[in-house]
PDB file of N, CA and C in Angstrom:
ATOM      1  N   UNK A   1      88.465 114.407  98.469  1.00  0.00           N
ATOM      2  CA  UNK A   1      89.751 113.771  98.241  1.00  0.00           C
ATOM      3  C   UNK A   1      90.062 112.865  99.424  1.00  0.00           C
ATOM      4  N   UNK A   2      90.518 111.643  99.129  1.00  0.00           N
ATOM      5  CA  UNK A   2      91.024 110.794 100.184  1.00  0.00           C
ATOM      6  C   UNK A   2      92.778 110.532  99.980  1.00  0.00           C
ATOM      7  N   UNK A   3      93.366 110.440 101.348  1.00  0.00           N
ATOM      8  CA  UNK A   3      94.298 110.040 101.504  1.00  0.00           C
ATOM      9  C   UNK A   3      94.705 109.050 102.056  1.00  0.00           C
ATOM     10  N   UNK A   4      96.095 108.419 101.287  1.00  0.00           N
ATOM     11  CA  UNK A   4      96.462 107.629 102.367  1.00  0.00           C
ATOM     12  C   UNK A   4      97.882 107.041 102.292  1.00  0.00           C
ATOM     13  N   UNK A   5      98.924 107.150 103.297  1.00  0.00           N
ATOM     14  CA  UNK A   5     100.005 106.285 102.916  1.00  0.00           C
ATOM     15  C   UNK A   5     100.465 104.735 102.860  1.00  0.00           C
ATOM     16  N   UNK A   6     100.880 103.941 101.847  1.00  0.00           N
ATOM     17  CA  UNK A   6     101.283 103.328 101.879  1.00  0.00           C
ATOM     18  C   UNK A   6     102.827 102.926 102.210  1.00  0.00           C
ATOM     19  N   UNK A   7     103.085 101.327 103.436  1.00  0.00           N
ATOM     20  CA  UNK A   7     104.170 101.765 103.991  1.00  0.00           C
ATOM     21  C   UNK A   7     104.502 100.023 103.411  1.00  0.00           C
ATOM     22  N   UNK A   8     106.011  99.586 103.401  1.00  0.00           N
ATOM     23  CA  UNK A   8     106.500  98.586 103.024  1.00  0.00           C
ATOM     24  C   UNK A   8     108.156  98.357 103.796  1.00  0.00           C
ATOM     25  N   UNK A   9     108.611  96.880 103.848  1.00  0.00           N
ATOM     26  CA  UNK A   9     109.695  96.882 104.681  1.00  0.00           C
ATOM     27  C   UNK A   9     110.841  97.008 103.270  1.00  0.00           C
ATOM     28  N   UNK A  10     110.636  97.038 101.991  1.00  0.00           N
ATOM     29  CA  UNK A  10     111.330  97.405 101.208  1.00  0.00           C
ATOM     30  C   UNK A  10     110.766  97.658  99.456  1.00  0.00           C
ATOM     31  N   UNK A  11     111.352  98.281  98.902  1.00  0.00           N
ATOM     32  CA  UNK A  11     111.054  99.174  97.808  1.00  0.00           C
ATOM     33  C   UNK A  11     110.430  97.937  96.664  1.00  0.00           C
ATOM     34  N   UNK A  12     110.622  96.934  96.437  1.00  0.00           N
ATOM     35  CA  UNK A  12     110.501  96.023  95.920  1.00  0.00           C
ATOM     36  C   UNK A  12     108.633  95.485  96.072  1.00  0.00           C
ATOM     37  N   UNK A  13     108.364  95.764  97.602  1.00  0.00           N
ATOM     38  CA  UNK A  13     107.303  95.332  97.513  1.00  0.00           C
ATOM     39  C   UNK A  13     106.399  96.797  97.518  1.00  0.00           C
ATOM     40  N   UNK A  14     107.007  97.730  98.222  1.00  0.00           N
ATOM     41  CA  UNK A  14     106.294  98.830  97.832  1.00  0.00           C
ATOM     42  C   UNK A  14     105.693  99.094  96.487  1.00  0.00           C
ATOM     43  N   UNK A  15     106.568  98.820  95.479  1.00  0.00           N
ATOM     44  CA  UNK A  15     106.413  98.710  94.006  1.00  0.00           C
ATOM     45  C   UNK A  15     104.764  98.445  93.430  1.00  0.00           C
ATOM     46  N   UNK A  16     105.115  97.308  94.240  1.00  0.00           N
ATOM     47  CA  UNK A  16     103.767  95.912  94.016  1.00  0.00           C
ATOM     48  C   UNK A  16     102.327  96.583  94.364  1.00  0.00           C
ATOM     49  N   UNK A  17     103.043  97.757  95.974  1.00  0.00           N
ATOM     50  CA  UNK A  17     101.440  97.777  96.644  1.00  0.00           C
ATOM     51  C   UNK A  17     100.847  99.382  95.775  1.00  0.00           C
ATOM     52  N   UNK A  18     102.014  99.962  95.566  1.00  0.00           N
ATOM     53  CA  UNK A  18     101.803 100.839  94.648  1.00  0.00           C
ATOM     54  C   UNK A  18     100.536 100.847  93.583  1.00  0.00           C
ATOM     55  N   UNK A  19     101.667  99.870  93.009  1.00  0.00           N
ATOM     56  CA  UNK A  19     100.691  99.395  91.849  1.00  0.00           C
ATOM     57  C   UNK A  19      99.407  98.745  91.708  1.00  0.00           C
ATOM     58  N   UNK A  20      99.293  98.469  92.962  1.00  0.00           N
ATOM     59  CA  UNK A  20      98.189  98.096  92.952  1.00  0.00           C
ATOM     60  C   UNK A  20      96.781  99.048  93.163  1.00  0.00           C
ATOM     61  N   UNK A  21      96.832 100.062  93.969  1.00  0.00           N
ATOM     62  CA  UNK A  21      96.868 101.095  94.570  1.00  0.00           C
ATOM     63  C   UNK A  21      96.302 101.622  93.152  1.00  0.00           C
ATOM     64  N   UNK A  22      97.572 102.264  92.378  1.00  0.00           N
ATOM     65  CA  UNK A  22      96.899 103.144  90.930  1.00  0.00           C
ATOM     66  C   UNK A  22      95.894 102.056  90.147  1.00  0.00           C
ATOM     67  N   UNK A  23      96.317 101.072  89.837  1.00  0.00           N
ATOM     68  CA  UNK A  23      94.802 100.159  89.317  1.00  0.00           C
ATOM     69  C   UNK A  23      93.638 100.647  90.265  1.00  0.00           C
ATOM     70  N   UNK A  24      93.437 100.769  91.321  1.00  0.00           N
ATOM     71  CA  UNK A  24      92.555 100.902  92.199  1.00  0.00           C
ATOM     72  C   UNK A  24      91.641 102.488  91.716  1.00  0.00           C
ATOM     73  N   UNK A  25      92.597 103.272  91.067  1.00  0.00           N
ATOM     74  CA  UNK A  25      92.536 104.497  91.596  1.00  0.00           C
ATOM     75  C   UNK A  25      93.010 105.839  91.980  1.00  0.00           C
ATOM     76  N   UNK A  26      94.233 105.185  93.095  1.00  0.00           N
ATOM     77  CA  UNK A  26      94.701 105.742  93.078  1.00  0.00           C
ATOM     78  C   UNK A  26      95.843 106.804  92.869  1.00  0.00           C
ATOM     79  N   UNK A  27      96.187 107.578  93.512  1.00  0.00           N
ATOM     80  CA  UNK A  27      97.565 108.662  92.610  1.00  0.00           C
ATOM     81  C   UNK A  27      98.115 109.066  93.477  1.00  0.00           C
ATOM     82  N   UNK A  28      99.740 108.675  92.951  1.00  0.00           N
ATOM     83  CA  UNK A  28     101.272 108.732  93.829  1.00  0.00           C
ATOM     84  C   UNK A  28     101.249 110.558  94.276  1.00  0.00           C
ATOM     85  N   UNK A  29     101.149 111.058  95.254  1.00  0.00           N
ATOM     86  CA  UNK A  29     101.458 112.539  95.782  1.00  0.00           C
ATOM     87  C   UNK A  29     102.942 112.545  96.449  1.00  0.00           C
ATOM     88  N   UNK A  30     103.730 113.085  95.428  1.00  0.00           N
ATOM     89  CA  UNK A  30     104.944 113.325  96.048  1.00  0.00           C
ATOM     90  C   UNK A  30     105.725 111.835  95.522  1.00  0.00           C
ATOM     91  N   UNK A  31     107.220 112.055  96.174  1.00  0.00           N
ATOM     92  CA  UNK A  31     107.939 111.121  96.470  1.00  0.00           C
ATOM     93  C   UNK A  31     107.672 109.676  97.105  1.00  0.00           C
ATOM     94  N   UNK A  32     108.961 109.032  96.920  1.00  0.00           N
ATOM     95  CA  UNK A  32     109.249 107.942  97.652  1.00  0.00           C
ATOM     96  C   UNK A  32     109.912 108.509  99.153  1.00  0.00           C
ATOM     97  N   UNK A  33     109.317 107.610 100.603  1.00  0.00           N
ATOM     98  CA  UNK A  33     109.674 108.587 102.009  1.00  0.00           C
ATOM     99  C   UNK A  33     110.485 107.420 102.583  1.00  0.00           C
ATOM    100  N   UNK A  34     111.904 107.131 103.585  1.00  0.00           N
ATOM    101  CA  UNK A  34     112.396 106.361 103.850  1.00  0.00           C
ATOM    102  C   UNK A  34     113.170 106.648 104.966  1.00  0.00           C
ATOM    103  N   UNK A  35     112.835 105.661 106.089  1.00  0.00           N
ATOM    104  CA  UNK A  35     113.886 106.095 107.100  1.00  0.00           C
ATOM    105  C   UNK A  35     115.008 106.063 106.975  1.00  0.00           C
ATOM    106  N   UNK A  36     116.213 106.307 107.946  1.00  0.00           N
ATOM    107  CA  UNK A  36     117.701 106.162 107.482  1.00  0.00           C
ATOM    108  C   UNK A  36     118.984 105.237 106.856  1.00  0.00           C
ATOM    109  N   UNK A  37     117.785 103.747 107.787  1.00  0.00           N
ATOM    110  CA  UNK A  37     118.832 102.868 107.434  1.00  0.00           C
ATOM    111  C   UNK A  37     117.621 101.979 106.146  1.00  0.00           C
ATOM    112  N   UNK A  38     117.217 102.417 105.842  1.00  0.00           N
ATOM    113  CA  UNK A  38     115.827 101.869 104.466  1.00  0.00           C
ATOM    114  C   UNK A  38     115.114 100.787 104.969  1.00  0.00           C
ATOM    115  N   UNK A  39     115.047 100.593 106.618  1.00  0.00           N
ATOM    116  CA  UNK A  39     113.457  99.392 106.615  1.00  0.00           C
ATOM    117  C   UNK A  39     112.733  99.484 106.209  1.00  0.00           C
ATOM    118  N   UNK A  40     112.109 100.827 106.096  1.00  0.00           N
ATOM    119  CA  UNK A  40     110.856 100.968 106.035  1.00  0.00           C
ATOM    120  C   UNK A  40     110.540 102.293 104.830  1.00  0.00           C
ATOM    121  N   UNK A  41     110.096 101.890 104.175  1.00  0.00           N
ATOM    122  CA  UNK A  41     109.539 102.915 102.954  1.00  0.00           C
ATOM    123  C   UNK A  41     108.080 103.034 102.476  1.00  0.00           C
ATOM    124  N   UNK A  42     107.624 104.401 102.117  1.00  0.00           N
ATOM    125  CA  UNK A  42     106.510 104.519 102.050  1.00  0.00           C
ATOM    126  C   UNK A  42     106.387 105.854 100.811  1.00  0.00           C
ATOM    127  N   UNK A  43     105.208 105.679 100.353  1.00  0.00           N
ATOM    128  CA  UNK A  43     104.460 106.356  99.511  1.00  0.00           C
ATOM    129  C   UNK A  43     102.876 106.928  99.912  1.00  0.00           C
ATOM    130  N   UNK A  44     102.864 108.550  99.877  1.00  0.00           N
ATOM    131  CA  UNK A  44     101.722 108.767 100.015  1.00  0.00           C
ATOM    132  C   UNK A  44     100.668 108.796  98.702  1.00  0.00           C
ATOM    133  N   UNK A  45      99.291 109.033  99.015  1.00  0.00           N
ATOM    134  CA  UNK A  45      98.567 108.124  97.907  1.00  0.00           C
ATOM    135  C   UNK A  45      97.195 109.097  97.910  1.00  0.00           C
ATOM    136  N   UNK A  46      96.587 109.588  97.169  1.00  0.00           N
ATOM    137  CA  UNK A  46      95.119 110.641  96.822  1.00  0.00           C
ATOM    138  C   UNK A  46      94.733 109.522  95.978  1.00  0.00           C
ATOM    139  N   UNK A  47      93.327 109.982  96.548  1.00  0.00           N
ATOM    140  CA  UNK A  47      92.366 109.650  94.866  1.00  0.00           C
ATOM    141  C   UNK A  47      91.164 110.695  95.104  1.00  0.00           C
TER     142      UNK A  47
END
């Protein structure tokens, strides 16, 4: 199994890298992760 997170400065493009990501392969583990004031958001990622 490989891991890996994907990180983005907002949810919009996270979306994008996501998706790109499951075409690839891979598969969303868990939630959406976000610091307090939402710069920065991320998704961890298995395949």
């Amino acid at each position: 199994m490989k891991y890996k997170i994907i990180t983005a400065a907002n949810v919009g493009t996270l979306e994008q890298l996501v998706n790109q990501a499951i075409a690839e392969g891979w598969k969303p583990q868990g939630g959406v992760s976000a610091d307090g004031s939402f710069r920065m958001v991320c998704q961890a990622m298995v395949s």
